[in-house]
Structure formats: C-alpha cells, structure tokens
Protein backbone atom coordinates (compact mmCIF):
# COMPACT_ATOMS: atom_id res chain seq x y z
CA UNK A 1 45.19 33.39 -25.59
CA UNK A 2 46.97 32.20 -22.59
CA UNK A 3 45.80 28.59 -20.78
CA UNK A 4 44.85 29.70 -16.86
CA UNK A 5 47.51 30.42 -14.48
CA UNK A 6 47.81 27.78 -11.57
CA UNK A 7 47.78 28.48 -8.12
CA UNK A 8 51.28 28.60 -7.00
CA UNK A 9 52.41 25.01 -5.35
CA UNK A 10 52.43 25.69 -1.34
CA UNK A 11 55.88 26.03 0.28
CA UNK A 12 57.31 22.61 0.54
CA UNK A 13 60.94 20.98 2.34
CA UNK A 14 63.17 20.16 -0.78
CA UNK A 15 62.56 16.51 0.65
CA UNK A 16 58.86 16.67 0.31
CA UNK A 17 59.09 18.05 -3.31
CA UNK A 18 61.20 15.07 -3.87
CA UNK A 19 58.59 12.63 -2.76
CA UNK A 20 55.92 14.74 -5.12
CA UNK A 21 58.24 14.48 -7.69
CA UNK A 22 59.01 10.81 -7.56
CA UNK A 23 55.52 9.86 -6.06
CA UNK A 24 54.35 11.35 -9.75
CA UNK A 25 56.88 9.34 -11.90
CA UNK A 26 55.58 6.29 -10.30
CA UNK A 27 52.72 7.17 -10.66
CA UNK A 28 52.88 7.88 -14.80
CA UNK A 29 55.00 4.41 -14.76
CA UNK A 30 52.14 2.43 -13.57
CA UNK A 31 49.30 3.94 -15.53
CA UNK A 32 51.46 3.27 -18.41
CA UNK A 33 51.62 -0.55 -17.28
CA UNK A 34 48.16 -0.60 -16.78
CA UNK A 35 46.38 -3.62 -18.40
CA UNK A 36 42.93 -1.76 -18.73
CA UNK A 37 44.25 1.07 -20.18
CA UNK A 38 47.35 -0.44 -22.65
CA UNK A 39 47.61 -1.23 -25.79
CA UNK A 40 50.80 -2.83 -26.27
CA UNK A 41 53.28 -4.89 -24.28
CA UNK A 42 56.17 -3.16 -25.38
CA UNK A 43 55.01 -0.07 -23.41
CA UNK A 44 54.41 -2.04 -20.62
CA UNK A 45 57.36 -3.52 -20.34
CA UNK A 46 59.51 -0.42 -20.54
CA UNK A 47 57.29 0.87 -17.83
CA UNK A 48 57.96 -1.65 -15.33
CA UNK A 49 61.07 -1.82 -16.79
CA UNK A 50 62.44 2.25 -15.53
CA UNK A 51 59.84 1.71 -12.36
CA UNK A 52 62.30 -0.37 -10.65
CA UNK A 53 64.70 2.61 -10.65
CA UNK A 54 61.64 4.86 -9.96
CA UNK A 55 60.26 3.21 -6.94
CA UNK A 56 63.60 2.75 -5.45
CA UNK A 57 64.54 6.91 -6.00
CA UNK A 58 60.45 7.24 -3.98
CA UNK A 59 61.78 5.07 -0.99
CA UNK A 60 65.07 6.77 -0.69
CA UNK A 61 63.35 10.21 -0.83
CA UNK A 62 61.01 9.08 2.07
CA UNK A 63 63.91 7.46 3.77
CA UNK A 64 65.69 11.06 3.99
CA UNK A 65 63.08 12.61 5.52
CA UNK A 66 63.03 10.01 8.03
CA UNK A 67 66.51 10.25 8.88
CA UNK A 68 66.25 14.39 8.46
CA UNK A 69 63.51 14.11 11.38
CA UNK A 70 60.68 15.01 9.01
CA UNK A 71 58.40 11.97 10.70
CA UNK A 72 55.04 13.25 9.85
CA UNK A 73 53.64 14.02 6.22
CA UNK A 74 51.61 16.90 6.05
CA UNK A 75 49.15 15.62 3.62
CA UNK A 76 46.39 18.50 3.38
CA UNK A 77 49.26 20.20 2.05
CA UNK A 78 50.93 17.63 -0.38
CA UNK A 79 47.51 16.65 -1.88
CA UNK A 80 47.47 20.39 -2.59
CA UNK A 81 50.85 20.42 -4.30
CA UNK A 82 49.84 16.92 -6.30
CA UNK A 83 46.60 18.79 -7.34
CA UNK A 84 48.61 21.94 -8.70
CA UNK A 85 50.57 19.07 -10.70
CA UNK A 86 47.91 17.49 -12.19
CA UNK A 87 47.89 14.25 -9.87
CA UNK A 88 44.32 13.71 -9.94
CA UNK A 89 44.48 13.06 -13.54
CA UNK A 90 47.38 11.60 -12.81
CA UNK A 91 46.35 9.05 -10.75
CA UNK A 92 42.77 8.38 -12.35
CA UNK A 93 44.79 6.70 -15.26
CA UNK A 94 45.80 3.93 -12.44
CA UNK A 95 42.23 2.82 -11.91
CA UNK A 96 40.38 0.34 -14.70
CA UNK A 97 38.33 3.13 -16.65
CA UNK A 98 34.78 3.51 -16.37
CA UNK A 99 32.59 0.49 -18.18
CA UNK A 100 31.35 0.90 -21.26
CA UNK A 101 27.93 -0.09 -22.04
CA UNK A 102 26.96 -1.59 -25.08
C-alpha cells in the first residue's frame, strides 16, 4: 500500500524555493537545539554548530531576491509550499511541548 500522494508544491521563483529550502534547514537546526525537547548536548551543539552556515545560506537567499527585484513575499503561497513539506510539523518541534500533567 502506497502512503497518500501530496498535493503538488505551487509554482515557485527558484529564489523562493531557496528560501523554503533553507527556511526548513533552520528550522530542523533549531528544533534540534531545543532545550525542551533535547536530550543531549552533543546534539545541540552540532546543531548550532552547522546553523551558523545555515542561517547565513537563509539571508543570502533572501538577499537575492532583493537584489533580483522580488520585494514582496507572497506568503499565502509559501505557507502552502511549507505545508506540502511538512513545515507545520516542522516548526511545532521549535515550541516547548505541551505540559504534562502528573
């Protein structure tokens, strides 16, 4: 049995789809150096470690569309594209997770 098919990602500027792409590694970097949600240091650490590199590839992508006269973001249509991608689990692994009670 085959998992669901997605909906195909809307039609993006190869800039955009950079900013997706490196808004999501950012993304996965912090979750991993979240506190609430870690369990080592070492993890952590290599985390912040490659987000340097990461955050600085997520400015430069925004920086070309700047310069390539792409000044607004469509954002109906990228928080469609970060949904296709799986952002909103994505990003949910960001916040502190729910309290337990007990």
């Amino acid at each position: 049995m085959y998992p669901p098919e997605l909906p195909p990602l809307p039609s993006l500027t190869r800039a955009e789809c950079e900013l997706i792409d490196r808004y999501l590694e950012v993304v996965d970097l912090i979750a991993r150096i979240n506190p609430a949600r870690g369990d080592d240091t070492y993890r952590g650490l290599r985390a912040a470690q490659a987000l340097v590199s990461r955050a600085t590839e997520l400015r430069d992508a925004l920086d070309l569309m700047h310069r390539r006269g792409e000044s607004q973001v469509h954002a109906a249509t990228l928080a469609r594209a970060l949904r296709v991608l799986d952002g909103e689990r994505r990003t949910q692994r960001v916040t502190l997770p729910p309290e337990t009670v007990g």
